[in-house]
PDB file of N, CA and C in Angstrom:
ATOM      1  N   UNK A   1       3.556  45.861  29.501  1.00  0.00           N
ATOM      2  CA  UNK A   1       3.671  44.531  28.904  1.00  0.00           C
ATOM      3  C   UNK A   1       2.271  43.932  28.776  1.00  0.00           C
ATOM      4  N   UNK A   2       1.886  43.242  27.635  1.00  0.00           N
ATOM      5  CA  UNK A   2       0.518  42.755  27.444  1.00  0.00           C
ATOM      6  C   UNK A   2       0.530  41.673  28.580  1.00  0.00           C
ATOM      7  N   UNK A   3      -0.604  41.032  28.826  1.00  0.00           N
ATOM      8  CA  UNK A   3      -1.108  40.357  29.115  1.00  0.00           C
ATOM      9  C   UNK A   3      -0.688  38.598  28.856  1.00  0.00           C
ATOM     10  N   UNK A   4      -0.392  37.755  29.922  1.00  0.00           N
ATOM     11  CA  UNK A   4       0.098  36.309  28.669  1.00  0.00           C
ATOM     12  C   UNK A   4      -0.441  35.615  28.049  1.00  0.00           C
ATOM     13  N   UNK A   5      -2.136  36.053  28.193  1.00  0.00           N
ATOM     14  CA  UNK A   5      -3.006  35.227  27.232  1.00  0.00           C
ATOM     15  C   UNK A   5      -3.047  36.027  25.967  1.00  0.00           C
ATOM     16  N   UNK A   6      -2.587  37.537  25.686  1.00  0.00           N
ATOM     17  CA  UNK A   6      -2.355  38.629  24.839  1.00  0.00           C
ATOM     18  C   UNK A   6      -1.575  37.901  23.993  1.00  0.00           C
ATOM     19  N   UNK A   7      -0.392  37.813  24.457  1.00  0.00           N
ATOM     20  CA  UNK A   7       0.757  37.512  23.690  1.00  0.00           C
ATOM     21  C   UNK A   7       0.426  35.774  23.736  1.00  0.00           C
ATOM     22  N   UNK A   8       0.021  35.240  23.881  1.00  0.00           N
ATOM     23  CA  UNK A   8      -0.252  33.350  23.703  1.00  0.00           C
ATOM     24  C   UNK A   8      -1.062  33.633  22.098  1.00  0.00           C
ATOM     25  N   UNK A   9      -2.253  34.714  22.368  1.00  0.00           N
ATOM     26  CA  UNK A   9      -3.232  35.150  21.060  1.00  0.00           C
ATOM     27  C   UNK A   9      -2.481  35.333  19.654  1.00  0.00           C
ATOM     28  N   UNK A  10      -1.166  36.306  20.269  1.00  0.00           N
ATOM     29  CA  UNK A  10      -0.229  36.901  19.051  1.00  0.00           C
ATOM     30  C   UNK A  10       0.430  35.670  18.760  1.00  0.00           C
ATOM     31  N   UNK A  11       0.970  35.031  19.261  1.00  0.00           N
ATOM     32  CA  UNK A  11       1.812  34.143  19.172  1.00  0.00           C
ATOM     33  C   UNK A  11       0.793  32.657  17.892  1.00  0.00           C
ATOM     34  N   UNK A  12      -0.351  32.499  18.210  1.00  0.00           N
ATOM     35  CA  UNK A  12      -1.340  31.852  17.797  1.00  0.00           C
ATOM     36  C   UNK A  12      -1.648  32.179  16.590  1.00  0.00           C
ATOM     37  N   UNK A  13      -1.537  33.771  16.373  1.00  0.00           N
ATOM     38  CA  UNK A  13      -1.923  34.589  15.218  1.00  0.00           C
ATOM     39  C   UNK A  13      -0.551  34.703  14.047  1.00  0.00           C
ATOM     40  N   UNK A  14       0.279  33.967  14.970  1.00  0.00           N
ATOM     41  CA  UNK A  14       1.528  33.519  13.700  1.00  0.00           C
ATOM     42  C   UNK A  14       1.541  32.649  12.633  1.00  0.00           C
ATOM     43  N   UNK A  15       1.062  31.749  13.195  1.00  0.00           N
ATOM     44  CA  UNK A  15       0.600  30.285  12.574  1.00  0.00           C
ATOM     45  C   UNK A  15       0.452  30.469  11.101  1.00  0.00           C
ATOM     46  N   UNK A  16       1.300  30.441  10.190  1.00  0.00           N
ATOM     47  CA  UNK A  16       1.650  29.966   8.557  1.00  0.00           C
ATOM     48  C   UNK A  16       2.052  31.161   8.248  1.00  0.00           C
ATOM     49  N   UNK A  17       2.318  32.031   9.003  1.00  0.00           N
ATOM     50  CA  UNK A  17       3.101  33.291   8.410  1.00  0.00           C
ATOM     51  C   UNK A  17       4.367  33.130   8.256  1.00  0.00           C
ATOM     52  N   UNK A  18       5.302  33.728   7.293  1.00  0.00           N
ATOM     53  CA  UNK A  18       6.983  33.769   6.934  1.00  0.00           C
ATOM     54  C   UNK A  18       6.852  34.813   6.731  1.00  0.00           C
ATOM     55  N   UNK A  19       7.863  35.535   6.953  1.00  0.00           N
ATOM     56  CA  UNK A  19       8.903  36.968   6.825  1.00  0.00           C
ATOM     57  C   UNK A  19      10.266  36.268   6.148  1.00  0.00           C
ATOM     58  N   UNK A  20      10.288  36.941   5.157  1.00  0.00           N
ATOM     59  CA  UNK A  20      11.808  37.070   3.790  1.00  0.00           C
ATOM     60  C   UNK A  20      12.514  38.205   3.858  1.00  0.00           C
ATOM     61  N   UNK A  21      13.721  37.851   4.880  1.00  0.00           N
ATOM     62  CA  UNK A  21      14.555  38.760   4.794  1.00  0.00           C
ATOM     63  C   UNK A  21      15.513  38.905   3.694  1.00  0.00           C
ATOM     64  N   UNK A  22      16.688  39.961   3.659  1.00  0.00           N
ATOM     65  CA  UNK A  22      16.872  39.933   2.480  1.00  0.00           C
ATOM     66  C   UNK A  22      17.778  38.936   2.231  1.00  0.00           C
ATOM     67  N   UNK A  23      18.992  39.044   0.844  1.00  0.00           N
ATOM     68  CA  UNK A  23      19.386  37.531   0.793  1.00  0.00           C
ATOM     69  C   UNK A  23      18.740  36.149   0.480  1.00  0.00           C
ATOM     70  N   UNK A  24      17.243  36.166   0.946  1.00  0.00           N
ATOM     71  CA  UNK A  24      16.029  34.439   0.972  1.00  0.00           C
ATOM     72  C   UNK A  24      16.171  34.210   1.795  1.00  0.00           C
ATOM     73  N   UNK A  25      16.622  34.481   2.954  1.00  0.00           N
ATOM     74  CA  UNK A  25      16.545  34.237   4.557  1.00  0.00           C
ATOM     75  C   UNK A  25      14.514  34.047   4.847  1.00  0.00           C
ATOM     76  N   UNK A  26      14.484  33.176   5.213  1.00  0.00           N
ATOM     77  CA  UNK A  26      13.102  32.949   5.379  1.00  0.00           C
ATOM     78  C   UNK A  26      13.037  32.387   7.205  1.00  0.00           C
ATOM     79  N   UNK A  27      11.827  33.452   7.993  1.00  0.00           N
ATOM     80  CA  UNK A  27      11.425  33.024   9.270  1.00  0.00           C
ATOM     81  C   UNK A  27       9.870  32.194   9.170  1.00  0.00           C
ATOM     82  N   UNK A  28       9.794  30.885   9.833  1.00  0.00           N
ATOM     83  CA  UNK A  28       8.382  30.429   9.476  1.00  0.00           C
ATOM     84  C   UNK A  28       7.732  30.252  10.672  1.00  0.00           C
ATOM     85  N   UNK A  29       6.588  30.539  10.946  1.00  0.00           N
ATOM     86  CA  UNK A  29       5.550  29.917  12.138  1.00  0.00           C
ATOM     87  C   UNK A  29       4.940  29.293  11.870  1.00  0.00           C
ATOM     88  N   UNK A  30       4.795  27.651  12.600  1.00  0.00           N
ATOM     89  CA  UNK A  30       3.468  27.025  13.185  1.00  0.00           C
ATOM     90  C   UNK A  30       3.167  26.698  14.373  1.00  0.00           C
ATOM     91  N   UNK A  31       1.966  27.258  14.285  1.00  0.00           N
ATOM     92  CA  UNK A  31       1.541  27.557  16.259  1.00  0.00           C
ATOM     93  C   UNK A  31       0.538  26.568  15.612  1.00  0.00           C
ATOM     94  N   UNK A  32      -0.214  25.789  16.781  1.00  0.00           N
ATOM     95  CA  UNK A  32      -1.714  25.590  16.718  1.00  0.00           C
ATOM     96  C   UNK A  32      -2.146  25.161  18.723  1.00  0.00           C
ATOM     97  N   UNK A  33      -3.221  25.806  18.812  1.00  0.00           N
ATOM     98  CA  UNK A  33      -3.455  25.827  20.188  1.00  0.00           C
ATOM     99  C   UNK A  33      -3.926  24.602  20.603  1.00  0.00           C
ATOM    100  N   UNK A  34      -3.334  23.801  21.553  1.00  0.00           N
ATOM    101  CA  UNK A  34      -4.142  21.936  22.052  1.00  0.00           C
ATOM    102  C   UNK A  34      -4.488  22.262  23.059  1.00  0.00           C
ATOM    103  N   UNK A  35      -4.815  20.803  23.890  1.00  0.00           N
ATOM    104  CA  UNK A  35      -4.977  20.834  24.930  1.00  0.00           C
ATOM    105  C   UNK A  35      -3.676  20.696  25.754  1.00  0.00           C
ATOM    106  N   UNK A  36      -3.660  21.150  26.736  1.00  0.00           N
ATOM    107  CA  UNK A  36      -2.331  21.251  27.644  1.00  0.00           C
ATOM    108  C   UNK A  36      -1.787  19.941  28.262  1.00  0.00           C
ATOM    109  N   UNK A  37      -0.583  19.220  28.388  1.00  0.00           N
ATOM    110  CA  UNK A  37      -0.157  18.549  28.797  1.00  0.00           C
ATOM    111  C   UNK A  37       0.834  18.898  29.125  1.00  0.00           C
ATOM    112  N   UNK A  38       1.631  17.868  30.582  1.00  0.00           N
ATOM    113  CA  UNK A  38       3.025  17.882  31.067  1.00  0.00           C
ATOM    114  C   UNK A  38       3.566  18.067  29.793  1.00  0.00           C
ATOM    115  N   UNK A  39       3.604  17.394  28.900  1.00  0.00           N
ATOM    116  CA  UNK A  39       5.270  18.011  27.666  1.00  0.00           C
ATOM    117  C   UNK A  39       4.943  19.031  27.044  1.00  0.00           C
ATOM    118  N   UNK A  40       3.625  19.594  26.700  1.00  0.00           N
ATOM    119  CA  UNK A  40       3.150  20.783  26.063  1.00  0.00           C
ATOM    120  C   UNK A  40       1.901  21.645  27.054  1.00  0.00           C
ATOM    121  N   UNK A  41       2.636  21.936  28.247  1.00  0.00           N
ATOM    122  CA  UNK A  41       1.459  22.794  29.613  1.00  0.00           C
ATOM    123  C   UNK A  41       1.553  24.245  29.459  1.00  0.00           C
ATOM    124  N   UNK A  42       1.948  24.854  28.176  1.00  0.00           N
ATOM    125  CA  UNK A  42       0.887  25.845  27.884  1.00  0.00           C
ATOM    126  C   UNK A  42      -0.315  26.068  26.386  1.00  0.00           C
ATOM    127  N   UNK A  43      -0.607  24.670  26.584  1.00  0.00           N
ATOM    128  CA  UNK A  43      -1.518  24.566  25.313  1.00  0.00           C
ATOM    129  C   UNK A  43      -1.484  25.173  24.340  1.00  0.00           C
ATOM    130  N   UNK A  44      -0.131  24.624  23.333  1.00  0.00           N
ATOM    131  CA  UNK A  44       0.203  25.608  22.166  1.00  0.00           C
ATOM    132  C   UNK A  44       1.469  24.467  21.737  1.00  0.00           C
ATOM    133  N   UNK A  45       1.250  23.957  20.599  1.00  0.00           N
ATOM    134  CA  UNK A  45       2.322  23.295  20.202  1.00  0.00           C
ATOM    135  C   UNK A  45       3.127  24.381  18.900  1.00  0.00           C
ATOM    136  N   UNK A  46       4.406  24.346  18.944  1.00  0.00           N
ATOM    137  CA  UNK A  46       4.903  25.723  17.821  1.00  0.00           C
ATOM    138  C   UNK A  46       6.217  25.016  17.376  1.00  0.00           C
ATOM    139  N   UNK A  47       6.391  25.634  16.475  1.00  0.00           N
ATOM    140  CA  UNK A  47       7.550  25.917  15.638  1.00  0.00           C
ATOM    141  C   UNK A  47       8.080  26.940  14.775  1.00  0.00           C
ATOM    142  N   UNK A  48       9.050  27.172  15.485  1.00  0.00           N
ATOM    143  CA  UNK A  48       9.417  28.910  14.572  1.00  0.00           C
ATOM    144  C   UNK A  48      11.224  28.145  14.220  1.00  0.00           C
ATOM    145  N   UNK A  49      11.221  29.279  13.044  1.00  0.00           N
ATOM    146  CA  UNK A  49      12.021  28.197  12.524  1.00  0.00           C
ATOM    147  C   UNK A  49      12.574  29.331  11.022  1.00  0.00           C
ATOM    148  N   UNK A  50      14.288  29.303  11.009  1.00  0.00           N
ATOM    149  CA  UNK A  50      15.024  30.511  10.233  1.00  0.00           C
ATOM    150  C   UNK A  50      15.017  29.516   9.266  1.00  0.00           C
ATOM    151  N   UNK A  51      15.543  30.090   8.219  1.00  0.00           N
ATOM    152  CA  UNK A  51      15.904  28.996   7.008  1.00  0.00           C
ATOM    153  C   UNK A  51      16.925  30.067   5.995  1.00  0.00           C
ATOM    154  N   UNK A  52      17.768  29.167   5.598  1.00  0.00           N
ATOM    155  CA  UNK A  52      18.788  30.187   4.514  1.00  0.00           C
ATOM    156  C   UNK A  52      18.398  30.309   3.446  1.00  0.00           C
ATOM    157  N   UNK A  53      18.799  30.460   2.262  1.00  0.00           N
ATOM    158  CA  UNK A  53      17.747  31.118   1.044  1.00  0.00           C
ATOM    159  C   UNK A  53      17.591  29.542   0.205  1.00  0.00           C
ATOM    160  N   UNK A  54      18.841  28.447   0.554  1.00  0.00           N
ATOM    161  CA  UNK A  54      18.152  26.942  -0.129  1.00  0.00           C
ATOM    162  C   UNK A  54      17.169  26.153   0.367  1.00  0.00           C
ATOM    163  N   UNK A  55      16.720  26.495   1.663  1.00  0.00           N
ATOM    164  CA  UNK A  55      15.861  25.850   2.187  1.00  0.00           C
ATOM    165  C   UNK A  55      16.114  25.049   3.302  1.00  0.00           C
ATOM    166  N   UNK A  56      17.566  25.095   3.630  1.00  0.00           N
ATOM    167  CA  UNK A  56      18.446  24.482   5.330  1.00  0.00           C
ATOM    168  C   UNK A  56      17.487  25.086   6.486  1.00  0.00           C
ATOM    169  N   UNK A  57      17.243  24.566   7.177  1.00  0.00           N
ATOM    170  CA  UNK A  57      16.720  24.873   8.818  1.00  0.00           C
ATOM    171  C   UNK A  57      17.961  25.562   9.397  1.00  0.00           C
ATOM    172  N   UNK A  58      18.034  26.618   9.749  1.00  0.00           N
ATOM    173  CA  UNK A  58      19.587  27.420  10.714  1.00  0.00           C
ATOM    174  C   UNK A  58      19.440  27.213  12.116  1.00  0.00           C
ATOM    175  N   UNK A  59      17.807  27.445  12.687  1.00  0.00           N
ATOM    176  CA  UNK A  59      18.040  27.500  13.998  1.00  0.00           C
ATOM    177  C   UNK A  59      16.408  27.351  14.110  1.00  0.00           C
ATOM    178  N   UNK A  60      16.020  27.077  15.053  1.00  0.00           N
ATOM    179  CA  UNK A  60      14.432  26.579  15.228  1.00  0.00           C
ATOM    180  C   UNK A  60      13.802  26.468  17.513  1.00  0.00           C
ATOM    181  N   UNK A  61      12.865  27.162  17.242  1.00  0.00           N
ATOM    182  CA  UNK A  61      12.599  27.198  18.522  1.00  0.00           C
ATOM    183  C   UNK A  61      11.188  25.739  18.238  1.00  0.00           C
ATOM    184  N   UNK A  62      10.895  24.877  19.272  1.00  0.00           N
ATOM    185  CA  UNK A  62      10.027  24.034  18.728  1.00  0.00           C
ATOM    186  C   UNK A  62       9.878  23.272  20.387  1.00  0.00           C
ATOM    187  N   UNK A  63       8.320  22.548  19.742  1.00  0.00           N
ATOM    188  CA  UNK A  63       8.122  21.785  21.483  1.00  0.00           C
ATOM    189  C   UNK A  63       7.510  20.565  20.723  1.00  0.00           C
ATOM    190  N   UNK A  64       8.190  19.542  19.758  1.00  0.00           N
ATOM    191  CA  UNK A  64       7.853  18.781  19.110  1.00  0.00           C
ATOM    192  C   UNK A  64       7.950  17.371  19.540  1.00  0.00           C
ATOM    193  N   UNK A  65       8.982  17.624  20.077  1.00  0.00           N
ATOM    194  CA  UNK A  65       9.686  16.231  20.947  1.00  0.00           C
ATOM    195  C   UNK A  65      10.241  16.903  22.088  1.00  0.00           C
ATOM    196  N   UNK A  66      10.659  15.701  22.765  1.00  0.00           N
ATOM    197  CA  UNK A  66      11.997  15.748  24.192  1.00  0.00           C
ATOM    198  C   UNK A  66      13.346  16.509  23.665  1.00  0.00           C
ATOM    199  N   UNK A  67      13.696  16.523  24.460  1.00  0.00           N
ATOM    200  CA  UNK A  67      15.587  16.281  23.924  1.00  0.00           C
ATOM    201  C   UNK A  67      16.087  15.744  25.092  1.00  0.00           C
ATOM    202  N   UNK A  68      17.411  15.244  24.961  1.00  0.00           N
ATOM    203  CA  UNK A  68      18.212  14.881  25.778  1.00  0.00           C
ATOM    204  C   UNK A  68      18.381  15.999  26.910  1.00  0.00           C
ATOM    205  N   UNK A  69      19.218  15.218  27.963  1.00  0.00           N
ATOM    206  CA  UNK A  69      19.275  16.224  29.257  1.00  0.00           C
ATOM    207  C   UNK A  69      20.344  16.466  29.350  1.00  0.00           C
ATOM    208  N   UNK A  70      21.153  17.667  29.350  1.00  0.00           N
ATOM    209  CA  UNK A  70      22.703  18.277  29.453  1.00  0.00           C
ATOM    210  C   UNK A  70      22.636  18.708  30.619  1.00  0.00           C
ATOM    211  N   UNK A  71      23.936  18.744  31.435  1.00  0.00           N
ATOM    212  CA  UNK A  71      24.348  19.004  32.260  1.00  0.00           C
ATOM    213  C   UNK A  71      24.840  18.028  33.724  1.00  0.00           C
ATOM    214  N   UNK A  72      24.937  18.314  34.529  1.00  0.00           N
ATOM    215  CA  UNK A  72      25.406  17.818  35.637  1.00  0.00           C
ATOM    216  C   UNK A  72      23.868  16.929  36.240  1.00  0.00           C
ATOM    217  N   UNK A  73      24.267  15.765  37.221  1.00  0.00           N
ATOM    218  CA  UNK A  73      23.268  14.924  37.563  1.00  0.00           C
ATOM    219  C   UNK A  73      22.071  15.882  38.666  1.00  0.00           C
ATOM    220  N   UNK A  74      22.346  16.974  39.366  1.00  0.00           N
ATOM    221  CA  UNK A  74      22.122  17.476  40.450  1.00  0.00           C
ATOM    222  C   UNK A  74      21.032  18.700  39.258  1.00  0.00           C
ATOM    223  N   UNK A  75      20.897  18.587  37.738  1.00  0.00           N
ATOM    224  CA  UNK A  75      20.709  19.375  37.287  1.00  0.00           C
ATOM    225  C   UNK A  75      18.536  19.157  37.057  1.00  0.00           C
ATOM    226  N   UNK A  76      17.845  19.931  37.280  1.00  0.00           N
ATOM    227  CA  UNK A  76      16.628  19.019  37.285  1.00  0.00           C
ATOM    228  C   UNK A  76      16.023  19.131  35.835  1.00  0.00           C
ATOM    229  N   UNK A  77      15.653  17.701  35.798  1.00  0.00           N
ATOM    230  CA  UNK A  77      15.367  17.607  34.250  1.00  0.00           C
ATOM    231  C   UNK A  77      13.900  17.867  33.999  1.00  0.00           C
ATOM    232  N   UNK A  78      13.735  18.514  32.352  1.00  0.00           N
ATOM    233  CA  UNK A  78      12.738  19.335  32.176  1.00  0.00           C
ATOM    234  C   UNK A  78      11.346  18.509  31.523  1.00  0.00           C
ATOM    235  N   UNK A  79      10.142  18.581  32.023  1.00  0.00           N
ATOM    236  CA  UNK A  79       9.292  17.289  31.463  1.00  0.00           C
ATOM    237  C   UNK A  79       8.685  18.014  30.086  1.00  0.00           C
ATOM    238  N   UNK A  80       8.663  19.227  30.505  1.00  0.00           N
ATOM    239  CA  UNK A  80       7.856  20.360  28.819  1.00  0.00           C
ATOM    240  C   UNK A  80       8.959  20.164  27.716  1.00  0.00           C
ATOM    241  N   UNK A  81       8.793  18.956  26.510  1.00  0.00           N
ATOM    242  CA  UNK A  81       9.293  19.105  25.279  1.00  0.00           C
ATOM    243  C   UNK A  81       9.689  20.802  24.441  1.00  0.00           C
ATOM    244  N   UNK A  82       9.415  21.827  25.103  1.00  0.00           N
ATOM    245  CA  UNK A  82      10.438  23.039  24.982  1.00  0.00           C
ATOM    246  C   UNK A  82      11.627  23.033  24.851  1.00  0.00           C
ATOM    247  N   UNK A  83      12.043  23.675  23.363  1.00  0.00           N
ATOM    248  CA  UNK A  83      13.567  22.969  23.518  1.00  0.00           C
ATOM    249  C   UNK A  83      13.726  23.761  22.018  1.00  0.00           C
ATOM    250  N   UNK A  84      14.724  24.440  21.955  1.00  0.00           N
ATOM    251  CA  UNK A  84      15.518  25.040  20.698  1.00  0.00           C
ATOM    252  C   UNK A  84      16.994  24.626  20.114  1.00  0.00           C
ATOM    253  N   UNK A  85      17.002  24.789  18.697  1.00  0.00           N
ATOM    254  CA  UNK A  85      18.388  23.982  18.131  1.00  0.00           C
ATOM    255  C   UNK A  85      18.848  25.251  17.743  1.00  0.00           C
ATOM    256  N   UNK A  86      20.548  25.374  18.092  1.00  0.00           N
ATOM    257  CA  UNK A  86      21.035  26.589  17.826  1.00  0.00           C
ATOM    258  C   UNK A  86      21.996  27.296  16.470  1.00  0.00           C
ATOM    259  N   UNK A  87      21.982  25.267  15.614  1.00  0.00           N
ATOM    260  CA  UNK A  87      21.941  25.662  14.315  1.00  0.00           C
ATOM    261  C   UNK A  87      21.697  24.678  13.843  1.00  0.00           C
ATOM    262  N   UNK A  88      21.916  24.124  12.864  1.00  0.00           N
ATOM    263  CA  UNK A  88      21.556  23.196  11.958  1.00  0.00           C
ATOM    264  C   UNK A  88      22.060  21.580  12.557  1.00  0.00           C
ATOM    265  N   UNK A  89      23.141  21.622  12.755  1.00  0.00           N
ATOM    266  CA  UNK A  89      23.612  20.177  13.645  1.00  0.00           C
ATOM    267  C   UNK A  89      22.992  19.966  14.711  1.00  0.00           C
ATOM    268  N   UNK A  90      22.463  21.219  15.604  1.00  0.00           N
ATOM    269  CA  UNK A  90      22.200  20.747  16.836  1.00  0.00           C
ATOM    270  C   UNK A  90      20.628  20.357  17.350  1.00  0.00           C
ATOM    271  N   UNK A  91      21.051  19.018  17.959  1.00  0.00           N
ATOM    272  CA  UNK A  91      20.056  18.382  18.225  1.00  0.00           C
ATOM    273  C   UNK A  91      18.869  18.498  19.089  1.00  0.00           C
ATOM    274  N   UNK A  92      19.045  19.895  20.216  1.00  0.00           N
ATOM    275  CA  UNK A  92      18.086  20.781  20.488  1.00  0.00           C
ATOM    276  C   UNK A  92      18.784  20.844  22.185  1.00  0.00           C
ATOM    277  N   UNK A  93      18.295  21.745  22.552  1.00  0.00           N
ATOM    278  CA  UNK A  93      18.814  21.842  24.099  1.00  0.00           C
ATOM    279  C   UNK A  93      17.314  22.276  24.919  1.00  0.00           C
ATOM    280  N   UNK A  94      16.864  22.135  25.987  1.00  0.00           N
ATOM    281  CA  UNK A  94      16.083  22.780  26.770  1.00  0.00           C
ATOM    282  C   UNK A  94      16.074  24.081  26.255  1.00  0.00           C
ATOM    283  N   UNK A  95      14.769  24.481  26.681  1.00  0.00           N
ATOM    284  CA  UNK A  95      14.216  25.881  26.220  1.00  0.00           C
ATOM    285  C   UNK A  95      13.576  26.217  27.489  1.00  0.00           C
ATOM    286  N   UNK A  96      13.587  27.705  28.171  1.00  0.00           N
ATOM    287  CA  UNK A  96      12.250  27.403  29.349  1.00  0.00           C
ATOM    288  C   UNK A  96      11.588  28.859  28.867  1.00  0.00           C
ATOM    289  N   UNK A  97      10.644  27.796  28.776  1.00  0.00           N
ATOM    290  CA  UNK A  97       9.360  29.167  28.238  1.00  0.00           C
ATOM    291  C   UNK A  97       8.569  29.348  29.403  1.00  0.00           C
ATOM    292  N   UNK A  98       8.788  30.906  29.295  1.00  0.00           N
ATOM    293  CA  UNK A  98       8.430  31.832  30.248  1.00  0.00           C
ATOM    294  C   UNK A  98       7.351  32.204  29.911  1.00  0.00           C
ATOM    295  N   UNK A  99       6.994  33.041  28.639  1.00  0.00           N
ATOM    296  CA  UNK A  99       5.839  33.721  27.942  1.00  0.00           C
ATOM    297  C   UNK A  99       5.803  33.559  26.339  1.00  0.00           C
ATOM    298  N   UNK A 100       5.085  33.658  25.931  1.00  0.00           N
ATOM    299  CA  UNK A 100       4.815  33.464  24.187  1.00  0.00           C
ATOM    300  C   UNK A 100       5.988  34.951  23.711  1.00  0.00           C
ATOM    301  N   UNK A 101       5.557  35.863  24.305  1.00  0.00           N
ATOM    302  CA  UNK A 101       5.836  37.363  24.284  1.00  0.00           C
ATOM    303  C   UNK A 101       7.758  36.629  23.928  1.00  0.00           C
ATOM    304  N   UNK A 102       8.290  36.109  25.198  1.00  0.00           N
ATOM    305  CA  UNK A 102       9.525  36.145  25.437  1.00  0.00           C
ATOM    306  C   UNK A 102      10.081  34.702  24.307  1.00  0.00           C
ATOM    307  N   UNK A 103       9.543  34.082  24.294  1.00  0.00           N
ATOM    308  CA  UNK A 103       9.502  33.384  22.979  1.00  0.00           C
ATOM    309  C   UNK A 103       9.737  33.745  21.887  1.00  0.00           C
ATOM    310  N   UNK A 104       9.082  34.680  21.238  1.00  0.00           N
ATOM    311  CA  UNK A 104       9.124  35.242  20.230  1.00  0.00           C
ATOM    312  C   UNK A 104      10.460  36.322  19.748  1.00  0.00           C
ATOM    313  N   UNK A 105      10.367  37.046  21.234  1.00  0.00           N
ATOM    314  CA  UNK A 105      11.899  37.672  21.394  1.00  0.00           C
ATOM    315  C   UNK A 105      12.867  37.036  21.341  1.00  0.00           C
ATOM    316  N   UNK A 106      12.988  35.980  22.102  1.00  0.00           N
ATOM    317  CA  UNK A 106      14.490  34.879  22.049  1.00  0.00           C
ATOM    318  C   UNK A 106      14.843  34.787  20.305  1.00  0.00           C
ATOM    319  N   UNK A 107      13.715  34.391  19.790  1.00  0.00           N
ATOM    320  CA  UNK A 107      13.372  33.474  18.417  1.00  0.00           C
ATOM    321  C   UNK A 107      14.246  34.814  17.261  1.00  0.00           C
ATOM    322  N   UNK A 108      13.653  35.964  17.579  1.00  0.00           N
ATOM    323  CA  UNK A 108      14.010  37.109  16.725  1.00  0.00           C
ATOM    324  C   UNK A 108      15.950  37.485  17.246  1.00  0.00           C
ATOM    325  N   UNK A 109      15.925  37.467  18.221  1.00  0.00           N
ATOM    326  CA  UNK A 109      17.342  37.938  18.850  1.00  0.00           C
ATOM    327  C   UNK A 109      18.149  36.681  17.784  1.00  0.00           C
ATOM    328  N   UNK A 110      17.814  35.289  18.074  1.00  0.00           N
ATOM    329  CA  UNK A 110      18.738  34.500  17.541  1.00  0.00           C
ATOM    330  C   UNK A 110      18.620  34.804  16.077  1.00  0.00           C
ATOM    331  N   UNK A 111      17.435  35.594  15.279  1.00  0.00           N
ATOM    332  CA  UNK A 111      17.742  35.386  13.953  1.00  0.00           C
ATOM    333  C   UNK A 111      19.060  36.851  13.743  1.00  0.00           C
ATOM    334  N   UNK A 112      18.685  37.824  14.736  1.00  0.00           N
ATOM    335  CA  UNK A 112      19.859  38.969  14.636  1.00  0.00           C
ATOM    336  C   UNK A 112      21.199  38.224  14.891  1.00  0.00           C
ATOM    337  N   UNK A 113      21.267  37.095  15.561  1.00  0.00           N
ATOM    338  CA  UNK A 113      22.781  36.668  16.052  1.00  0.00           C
ATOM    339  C   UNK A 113      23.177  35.703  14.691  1.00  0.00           C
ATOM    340  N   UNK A 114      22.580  35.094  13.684  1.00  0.00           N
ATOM    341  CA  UNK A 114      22.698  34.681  12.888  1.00  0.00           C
ATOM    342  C   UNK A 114      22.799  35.441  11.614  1.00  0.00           C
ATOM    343  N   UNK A 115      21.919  36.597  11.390  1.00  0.00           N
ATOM    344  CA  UNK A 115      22.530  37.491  10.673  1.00  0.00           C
ATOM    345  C   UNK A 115      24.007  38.150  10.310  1.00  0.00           C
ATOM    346  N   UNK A 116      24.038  38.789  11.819  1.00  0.00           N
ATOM    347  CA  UNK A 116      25.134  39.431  12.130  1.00  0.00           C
ATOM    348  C   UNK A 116      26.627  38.277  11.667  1.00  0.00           C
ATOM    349  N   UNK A 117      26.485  36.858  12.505  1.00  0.00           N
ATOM    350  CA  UNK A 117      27.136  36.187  12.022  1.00  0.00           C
ATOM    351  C   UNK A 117      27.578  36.035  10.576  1.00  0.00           C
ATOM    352  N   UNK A 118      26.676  35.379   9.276  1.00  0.00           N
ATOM    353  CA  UNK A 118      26.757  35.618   8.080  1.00  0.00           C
ATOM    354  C   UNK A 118      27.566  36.573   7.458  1.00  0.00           C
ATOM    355  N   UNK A 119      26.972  37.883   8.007  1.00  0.00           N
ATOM    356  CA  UNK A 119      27.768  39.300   7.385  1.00  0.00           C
ATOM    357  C   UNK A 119      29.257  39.534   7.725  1.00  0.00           C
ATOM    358  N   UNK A 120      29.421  38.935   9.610  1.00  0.00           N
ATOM    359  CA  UNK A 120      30.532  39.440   9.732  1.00  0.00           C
ATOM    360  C   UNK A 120      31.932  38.098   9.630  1.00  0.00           C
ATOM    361  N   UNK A 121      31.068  36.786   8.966  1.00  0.00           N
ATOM    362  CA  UNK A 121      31.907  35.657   8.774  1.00  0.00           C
ATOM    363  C   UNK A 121      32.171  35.868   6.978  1.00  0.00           C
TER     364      UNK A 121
END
């Protein structure tokens, strides 16, 4: 496994790239590297982000804002604005970013679970 400043680099090296799958399925990156803060403490603000072939947002990994806090009171709430929407209605849930590396994987898995969906709905 690389390194996490390796994969923070790759992850950095996304920044205005899209991949067009087939159909107009479009994946987009914007990374840009800041300075680190409690809501953004691994110095990297991003947005990755599916889109259907009109131009709808499907599902989006992003550390742009807060989101609300789900779950039970005993549950501890998260101060890193990390936080992914799991389709178009949803208003984002906690995200916990582990590594850029594992980021990127989550981000790709959900575009296979959205695929698969499409084809087999």
């Amino acid at each position: 496994m690389p390194h996490a400043d390796q994969t923070l680099t790759y992850l950095l090296d996304l920044d205005g790239e899209e991949i067009i799958y087939d159909d107009g399925y479009v994946a987009r990156f914007k990374v840009k590297g800041i300075e680190a803060t409690a809501e953004k403490p691994h110095g990297v603000s991003y947005s990755l982000t599916f889109h259907s072939r009109d131009g709808r947002r499907l599902m989006g990994y992003d550390n742009a804002h807060g989101v609300a806090h789900r779950g039970g009171k005993f549950v501890e709430r998260q101060t890193a604005f990390d936080h992914w929407h799991r389709d178009e209605s949803d208003e984002g849930r906690p995200y916990q970013f582990v590594t850029a590396e594992k980021l990127i994987a989550d981000f790709f898995d959900e575009i296979e679970r959205i695929l698969k969906e499409q084809h087999d709905g």
